[in-house]
PDB file of N, CA and C in Angstrom:
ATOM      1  N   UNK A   1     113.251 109.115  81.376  1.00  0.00           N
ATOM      2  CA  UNK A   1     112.688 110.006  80.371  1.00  0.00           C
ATOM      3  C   UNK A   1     112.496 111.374  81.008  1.00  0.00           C
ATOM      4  N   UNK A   2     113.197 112.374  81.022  1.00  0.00           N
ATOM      5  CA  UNK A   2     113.517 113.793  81.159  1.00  0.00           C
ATOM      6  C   UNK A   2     112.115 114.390  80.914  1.00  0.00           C
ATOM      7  N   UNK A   3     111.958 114.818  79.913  1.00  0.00           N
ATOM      8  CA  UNK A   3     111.089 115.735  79.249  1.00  0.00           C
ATOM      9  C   UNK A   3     109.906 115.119  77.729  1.00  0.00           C
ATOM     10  N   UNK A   4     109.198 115.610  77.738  1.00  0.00           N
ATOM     11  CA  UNK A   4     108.273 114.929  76.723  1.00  0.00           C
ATOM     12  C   UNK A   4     107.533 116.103  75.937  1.00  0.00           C
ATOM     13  N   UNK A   5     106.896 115.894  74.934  1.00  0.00           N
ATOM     14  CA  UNK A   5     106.414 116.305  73.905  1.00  0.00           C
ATOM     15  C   UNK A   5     105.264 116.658  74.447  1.00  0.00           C
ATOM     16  N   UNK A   6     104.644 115.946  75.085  1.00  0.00           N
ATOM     17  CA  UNK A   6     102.887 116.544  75.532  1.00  0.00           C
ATOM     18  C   UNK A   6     102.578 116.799  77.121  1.00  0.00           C
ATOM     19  N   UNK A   7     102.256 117.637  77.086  1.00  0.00           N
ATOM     20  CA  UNK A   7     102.173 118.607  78.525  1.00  0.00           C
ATOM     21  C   UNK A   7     100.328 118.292  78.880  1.00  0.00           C
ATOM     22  N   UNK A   8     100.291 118.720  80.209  1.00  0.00           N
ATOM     23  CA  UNK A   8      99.141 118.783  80.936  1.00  0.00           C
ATOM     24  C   UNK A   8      98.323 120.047  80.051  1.00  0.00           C
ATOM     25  N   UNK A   9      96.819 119.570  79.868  1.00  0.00           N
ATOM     26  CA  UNK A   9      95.772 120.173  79.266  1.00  0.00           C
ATOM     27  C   UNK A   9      95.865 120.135  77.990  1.00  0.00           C
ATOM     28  N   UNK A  10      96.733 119.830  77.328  1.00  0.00           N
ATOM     29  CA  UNK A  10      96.467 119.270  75.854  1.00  0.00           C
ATOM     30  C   UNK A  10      95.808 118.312  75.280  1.00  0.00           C
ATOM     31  N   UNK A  11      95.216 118.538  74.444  1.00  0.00           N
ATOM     32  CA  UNK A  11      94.587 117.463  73.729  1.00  0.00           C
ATOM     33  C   UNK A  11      95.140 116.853  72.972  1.00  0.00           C
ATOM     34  N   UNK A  12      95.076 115.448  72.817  1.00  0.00           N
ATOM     35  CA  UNK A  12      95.535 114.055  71.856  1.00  0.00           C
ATOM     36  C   UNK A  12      94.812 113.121  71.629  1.00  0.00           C
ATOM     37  N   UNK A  13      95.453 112.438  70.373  1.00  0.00           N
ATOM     38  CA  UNK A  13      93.759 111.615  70.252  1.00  0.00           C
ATOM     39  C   UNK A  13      95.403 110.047  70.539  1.00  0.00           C
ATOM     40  N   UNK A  14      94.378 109.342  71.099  1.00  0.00           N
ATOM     41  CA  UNK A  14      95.043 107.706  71.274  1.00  0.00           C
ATOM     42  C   UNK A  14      95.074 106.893  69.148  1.00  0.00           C
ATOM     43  N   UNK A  15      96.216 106.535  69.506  1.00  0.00           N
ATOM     44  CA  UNK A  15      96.942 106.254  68.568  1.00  0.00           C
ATOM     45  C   UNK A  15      97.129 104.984  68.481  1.00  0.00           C
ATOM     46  N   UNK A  16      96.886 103.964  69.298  1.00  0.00           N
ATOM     47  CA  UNK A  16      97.308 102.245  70.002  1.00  0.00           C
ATOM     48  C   UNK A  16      96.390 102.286  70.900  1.00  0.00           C
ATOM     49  N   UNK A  17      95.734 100.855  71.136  1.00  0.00           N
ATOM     50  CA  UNK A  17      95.309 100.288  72.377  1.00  0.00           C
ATOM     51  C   UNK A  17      93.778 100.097  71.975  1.00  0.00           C
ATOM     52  N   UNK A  18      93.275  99.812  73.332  1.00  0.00           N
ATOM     53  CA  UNK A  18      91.985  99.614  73.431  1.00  0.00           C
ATOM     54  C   UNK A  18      90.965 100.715  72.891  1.00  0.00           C
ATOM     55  N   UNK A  19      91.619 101.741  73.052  1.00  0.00           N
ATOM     56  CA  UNK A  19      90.922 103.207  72.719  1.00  0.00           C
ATOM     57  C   UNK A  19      91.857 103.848  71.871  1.00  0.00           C
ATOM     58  N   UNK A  20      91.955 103.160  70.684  1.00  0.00           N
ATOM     59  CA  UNK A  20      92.213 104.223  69.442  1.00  0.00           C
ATOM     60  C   UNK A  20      91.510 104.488  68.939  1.00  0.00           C
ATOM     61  N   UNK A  21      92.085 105.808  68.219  1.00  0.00           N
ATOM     62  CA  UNK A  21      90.956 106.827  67.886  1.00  0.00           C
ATOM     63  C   UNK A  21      89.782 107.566  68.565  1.00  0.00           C
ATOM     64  N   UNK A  22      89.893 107.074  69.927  1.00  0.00           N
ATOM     65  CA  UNK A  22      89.459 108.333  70.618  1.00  0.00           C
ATOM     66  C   UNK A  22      90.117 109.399  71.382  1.00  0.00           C
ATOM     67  N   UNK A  23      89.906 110.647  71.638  1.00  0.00           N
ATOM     68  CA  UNK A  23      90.458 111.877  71.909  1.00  0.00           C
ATOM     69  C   UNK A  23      89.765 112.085  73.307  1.00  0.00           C
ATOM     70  N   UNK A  24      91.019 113.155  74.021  1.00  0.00           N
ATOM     71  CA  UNK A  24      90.381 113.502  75.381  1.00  0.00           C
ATOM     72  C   UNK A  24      91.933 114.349  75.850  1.00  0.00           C
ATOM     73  N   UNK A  25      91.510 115.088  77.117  1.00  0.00           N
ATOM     74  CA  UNK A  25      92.722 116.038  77.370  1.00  0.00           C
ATOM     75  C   UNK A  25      93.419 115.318  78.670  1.00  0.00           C
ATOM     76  N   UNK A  26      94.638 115.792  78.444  1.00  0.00           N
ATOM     77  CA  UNK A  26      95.502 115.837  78.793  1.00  0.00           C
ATOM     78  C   UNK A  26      95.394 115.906  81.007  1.00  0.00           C
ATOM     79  N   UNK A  27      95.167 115.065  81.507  1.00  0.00           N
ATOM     80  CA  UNK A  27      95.005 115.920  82.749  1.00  0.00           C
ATOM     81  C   UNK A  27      96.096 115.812  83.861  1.00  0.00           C
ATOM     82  N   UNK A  28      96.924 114.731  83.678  1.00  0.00           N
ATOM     83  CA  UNK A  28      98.791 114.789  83.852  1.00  0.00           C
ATOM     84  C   UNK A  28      99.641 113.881  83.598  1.00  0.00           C
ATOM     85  N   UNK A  29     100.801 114.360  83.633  1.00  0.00           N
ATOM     86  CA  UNK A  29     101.449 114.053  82.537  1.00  0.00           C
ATOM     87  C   UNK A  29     102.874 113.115  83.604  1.00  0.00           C
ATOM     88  N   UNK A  30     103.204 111.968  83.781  1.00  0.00           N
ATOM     89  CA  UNK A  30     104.538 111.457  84.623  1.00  0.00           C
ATOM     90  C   UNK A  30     105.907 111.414  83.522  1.00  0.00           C
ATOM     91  N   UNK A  31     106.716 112.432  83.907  1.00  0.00           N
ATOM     92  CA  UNK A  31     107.773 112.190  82.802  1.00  0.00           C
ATOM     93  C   UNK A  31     108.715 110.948  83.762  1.00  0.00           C
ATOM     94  N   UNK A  32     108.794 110.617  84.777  1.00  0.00           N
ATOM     95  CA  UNK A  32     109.411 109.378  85.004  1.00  0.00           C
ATOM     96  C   UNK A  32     109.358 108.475  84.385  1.00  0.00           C
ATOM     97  N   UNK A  33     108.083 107.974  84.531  1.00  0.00           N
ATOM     98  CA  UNK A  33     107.759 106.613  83.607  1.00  0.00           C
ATOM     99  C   UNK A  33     107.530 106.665  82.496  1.00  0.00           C
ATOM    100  N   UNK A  34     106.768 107.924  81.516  1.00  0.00           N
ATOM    101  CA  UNK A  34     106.233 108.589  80.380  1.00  0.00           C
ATOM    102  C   UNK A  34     105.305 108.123  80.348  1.00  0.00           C
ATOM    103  N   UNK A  35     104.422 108.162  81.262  1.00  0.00           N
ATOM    104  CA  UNK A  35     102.754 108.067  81.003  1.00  0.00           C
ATOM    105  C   UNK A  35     102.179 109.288  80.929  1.00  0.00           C
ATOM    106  N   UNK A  36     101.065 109.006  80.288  1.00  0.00           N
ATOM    107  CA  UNK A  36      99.902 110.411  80.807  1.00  0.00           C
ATOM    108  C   UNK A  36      98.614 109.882  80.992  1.00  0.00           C
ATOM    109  N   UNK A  37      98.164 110.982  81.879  1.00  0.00           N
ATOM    110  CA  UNK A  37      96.545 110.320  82.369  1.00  0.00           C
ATOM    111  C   UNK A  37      96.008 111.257  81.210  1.00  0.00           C
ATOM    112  N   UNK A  38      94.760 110.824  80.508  1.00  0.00           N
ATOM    113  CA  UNK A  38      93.442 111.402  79.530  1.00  0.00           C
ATOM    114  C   UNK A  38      92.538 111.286  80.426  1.00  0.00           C
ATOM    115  N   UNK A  39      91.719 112.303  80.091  1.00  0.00           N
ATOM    116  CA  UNK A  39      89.895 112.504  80.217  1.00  0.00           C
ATOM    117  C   UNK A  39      89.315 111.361  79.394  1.00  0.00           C
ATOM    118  N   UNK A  40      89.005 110.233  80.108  1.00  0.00           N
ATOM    119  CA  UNK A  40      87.965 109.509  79.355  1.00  0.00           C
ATOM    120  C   UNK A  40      88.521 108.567  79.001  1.00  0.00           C
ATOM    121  N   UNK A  41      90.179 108.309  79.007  1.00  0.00           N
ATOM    122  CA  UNK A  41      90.565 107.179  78.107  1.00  0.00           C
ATOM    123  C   UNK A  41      91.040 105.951  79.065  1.00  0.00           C
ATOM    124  N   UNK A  42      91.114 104.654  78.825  1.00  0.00           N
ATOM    125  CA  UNK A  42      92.225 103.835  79.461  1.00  0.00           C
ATOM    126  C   UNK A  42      90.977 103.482  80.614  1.00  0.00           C
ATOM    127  N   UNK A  43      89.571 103.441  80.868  1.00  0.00           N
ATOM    128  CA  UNK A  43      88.948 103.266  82.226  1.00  0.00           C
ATOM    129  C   UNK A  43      89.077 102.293  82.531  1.00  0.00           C
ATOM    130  N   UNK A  44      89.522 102.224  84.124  1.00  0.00           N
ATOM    131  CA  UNK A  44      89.199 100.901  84.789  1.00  0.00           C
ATOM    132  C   UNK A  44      88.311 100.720  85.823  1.00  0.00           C
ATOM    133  N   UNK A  45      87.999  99.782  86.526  1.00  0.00           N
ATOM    134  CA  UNK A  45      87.258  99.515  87.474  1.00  0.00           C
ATOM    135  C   UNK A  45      87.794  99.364  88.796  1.00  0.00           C
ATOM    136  N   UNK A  46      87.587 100.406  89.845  1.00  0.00           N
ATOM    137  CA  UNK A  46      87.846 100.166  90.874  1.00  0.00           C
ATOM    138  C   UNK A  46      86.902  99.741  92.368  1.00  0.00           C
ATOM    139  N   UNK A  47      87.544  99.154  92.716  1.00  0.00           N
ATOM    140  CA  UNK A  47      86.867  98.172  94.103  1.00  0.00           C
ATOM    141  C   UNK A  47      87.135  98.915  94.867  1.00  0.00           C
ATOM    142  N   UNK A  48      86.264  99.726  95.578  1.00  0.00           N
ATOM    143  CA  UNK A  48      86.515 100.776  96.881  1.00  0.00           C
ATOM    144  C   UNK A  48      85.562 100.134  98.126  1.00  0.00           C
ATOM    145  N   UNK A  49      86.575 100.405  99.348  1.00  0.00           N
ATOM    146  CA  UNK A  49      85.463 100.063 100.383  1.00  0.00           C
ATOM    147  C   UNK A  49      84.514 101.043 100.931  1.00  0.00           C
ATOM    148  N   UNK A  50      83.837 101.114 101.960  1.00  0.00           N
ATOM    149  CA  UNK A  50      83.261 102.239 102.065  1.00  0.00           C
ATOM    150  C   UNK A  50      83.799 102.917 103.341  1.00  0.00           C
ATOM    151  N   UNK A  51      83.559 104.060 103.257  1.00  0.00           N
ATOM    152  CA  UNK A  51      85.039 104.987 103.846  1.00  0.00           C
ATOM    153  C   UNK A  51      83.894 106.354 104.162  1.00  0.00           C
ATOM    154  N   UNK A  52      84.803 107.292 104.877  1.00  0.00           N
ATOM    155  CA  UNK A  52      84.342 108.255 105.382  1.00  0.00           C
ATOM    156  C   UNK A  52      83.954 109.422 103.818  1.00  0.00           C
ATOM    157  N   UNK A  53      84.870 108.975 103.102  1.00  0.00           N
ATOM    158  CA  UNK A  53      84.308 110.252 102.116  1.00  0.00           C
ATOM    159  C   UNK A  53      83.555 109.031 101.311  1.00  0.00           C
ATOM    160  N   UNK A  54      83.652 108.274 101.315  1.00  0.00           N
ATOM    161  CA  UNK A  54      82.436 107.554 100.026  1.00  0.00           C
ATOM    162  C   UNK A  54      81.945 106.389 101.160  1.00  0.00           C
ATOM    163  N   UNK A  55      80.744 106.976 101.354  1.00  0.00           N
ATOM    164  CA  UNK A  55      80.093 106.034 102.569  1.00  0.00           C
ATOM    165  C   UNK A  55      79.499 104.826 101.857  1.00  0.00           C
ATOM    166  N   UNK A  56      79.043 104.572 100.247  1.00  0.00           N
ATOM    167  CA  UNK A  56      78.786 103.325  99.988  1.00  0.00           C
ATOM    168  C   UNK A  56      79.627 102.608  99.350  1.00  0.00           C
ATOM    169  N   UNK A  57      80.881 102.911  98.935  1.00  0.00           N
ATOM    170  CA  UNK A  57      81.629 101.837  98.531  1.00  0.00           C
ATOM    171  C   UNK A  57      81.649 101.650  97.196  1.00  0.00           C
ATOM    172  N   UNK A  58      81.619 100.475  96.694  1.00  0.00           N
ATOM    173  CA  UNK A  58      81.470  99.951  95.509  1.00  0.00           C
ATOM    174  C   UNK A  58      82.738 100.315  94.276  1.00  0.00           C
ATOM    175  N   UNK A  59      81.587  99.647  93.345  1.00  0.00           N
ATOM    176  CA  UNK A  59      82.594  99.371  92.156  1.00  0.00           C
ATOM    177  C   UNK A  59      82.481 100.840  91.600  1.00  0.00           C
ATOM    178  N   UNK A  60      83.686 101.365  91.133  1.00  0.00           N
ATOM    179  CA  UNK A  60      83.863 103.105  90.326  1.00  0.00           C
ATOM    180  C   UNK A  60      84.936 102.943  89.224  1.00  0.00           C
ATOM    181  N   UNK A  61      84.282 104.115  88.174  1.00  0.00           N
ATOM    182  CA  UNK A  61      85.365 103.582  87.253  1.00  0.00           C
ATOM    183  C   UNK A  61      86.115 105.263  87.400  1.00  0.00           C
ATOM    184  N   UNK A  62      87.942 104.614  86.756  1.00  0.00           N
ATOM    185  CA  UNK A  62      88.441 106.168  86.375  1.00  0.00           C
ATOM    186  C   UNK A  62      89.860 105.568  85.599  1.00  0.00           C
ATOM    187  N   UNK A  63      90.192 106.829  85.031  1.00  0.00           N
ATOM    188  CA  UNK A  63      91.034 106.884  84.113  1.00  0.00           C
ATOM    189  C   UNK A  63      92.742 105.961  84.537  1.00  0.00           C
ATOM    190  N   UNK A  64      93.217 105.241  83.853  1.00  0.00           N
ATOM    191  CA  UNK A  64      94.887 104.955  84.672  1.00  0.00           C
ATOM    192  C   UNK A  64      95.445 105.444  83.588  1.00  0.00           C
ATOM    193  N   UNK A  65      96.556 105.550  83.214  1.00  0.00           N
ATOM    194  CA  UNK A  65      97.868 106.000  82.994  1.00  0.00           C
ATOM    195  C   UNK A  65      98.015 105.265  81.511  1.00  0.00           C
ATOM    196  N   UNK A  66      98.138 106.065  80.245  1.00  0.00           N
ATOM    197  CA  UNK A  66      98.275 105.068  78.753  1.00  0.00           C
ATOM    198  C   UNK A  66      99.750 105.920  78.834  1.00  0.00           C
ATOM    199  N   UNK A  67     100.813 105.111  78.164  1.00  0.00           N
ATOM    200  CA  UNK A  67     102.136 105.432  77.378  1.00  0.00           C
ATOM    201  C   UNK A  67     102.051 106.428  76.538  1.00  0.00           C
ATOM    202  N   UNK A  68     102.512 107.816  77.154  1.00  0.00           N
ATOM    203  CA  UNK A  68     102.735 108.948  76.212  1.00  0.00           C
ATOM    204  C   UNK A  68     103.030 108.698  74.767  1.00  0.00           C
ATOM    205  N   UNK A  69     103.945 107.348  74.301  1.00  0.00           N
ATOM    206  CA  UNK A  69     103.898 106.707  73.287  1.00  0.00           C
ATOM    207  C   UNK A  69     102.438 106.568  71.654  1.00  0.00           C
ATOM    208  N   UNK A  70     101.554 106.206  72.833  1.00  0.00           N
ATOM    209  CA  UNK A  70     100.484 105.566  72.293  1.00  0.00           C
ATOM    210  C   UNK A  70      99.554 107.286  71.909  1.00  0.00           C
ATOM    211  N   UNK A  71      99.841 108.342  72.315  1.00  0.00           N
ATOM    212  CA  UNK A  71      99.112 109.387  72.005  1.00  0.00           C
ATOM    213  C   UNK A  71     100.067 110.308  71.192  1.00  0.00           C
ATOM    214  N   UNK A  72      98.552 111.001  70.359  1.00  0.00           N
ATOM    215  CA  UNK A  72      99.086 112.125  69.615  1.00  0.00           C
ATOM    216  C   UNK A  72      98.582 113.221  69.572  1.00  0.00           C
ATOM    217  N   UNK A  73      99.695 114.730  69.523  1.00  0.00           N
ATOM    218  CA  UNK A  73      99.084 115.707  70.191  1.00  0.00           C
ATOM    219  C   UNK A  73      98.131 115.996  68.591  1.00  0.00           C
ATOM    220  N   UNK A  74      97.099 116.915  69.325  1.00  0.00           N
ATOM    221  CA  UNK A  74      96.117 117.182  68.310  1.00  0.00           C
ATOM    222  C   UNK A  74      96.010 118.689  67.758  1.00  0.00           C
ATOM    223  N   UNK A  75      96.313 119.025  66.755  1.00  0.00           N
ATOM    224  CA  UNK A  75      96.352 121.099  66.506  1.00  0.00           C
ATOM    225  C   UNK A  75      95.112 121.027  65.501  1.00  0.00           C
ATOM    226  N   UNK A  76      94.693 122.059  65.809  1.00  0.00           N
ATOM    227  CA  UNK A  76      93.741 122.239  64.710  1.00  0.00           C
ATOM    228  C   UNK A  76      92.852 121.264  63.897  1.00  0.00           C
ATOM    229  N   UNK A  77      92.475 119.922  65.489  1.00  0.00           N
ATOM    230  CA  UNK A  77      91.490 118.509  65.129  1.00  0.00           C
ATOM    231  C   UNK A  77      92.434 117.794  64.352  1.00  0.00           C
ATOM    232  N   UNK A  78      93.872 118.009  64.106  1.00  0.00           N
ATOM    233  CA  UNK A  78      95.104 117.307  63.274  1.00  0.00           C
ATOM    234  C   UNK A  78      95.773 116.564  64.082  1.00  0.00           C
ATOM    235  N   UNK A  79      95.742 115.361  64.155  1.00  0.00           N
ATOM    236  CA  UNK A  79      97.200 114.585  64.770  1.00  0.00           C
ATOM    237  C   UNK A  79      98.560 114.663  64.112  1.00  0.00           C
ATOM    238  N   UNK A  80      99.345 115.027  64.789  1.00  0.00           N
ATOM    239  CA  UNK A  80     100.628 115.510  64.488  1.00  0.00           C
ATOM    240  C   UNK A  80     101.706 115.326  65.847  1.00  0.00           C
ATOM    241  N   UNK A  81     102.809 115.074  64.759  1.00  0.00           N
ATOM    242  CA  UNK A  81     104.336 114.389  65.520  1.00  0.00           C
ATOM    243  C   UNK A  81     104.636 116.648  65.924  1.00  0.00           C
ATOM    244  N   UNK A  82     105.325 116.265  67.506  1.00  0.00           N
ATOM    245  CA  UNK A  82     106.107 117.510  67.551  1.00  0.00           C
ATOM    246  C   UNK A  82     107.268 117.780  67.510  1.00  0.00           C
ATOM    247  N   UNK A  83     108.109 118.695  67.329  1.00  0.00           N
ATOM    248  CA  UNK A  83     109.285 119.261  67.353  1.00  0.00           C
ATOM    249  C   UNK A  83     109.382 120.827  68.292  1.00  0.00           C
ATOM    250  N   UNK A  84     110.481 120.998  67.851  1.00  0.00           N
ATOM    251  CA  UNK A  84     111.016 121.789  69.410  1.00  0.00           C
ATOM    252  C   UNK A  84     112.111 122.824  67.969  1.00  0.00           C
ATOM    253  N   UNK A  85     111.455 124.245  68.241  1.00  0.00           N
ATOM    254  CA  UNK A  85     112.990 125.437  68.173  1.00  0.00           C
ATOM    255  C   UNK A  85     112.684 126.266  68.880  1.00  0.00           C
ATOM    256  N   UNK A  86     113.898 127.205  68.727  1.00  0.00           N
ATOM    257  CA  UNK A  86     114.021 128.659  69.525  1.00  0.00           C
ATOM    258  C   UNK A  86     113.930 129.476  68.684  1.00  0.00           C
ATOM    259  N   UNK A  87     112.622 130.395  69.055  1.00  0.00           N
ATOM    260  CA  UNK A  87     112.330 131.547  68.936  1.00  0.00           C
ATOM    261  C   UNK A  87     112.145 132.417  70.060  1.00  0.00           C
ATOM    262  N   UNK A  88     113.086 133.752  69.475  1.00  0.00           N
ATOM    263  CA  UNK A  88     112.772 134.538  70.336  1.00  0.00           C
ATOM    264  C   UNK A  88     113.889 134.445  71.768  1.00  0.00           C
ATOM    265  N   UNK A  89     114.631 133.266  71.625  1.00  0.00           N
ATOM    266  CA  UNK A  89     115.779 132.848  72.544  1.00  0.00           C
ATOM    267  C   UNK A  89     114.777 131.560  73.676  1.00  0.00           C
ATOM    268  N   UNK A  90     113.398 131.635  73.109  1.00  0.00           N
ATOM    269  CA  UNK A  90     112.448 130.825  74.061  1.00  0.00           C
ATOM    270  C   UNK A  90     112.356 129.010  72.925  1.00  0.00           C
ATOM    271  N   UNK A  91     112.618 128.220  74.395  1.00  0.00           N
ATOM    272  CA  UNK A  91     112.506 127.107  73.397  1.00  0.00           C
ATOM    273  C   UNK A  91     110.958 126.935  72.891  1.00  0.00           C
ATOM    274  N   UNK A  92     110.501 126.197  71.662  1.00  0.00           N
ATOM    275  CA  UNK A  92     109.007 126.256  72.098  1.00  0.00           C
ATOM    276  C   UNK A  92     108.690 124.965  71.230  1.00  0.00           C
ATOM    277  N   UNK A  93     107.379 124.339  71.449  1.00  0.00           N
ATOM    278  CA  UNK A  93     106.912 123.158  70.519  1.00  0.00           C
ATOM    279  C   UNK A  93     106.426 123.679  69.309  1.00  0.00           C
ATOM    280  N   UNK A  94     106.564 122.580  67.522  1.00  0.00           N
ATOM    281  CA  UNK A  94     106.259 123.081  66.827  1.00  0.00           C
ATOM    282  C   UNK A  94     105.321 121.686  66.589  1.00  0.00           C
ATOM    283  N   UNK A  95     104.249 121.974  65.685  1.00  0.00           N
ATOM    284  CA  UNK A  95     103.507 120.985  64.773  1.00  0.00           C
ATOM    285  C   UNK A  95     103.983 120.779  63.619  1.00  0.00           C
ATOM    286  N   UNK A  96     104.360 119.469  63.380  1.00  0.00           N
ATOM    287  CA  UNK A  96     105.212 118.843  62.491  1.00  0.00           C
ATOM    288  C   UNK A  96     104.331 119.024  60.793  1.00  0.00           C
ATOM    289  N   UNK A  97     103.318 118.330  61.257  1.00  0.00           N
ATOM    290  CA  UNK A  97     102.076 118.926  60.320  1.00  0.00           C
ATOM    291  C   UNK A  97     101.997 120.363  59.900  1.00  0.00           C
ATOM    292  N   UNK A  98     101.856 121.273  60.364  1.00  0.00           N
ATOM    293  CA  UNK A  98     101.810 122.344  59.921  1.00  0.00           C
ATOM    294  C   UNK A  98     103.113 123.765  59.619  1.00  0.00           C
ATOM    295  N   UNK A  99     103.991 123.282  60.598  1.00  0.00           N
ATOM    296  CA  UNK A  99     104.637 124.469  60.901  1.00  0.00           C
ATOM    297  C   UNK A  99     104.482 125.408  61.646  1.00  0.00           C
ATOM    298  N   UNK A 100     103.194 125.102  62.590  1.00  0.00           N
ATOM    299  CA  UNK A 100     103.035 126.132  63.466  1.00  0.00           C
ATOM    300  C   UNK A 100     103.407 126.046  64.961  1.00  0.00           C
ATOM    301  N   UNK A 101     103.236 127.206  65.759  1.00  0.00           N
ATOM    302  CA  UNK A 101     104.010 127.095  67.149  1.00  0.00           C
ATOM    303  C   UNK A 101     102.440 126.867  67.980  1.00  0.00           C
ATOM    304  N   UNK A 102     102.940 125.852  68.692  1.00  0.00           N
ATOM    305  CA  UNK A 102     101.494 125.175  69.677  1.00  0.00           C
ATOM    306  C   UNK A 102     101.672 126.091  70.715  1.00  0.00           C
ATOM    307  N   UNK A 103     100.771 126.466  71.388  1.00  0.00           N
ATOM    308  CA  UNK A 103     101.264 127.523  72.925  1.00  0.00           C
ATOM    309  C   UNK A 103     100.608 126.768  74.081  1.00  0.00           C
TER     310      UNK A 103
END
C-alpha cells in the first residue's frame, strides 16, 4: 500500500472495532502495512520491566496501530470518504461530503 488517504495530525473518528465512534488524531501513519496510530484509541497494556528511564516498571497502557481501513477522516465534525484532484497543477485531498479541499 503506496499512499493513503489520511496523513499524520488529522483527525478521524473509528468506524469498526472496539472503539467505534470514538475520535482522536492522527499521530502516525505506516503506509506499509496501512495502519495508523490515534490519540486515545486501540489501548493496550504493556508489561515493562524496570529500566533506567522507568525505574518502577509495571503495567502502562498506550495506543497500537488500528487499520487505516477502520477510520474516517473527519472535516468540519463530518465523517467523510476522500478523494484526490489537481488544482493549481498541485495534487490535493477533497471531502467527498462536501466538496471541499482538506489542507
Amino acid at each position: 500500500m503506496s499512499s493513503l488517504k489520511i496523513k499524520t495530525g488529522d483527525t478521524v473518528k473509528v468506524i469498526a472495532g472496539k472503539d467505534k465512534d470514538k475520535e482522536g488524531k492522527v499521530l502516525s501513519v505506516n503506509t506499509k502495512t496501512g495502519k495508523v496510530l490515534v490519540e486515545g484509541i486501540n489501548l493496550v497494556q504493556k508489561h515493562t520491566k524496570p529500566s533506567a528511564a522507568n525505574q518502577e516498571g509495571g503495567i502502562i497502557s498506550k495506543e497500537a496501530p488500528i487499520d487505516a481501513s477502520n477510520v474516517m477522516l473527519l472535516v468540519n465534525g463530518k465523517a467523510t470518504r476522500v478523494g484526490f484532484k489537481v488544482e493549481d497543477g498541485k495534487k490535493v485531498r477533497v471531502a467527498k461530503a462536501t466538496g471541499e479541499v482538506i489542507k
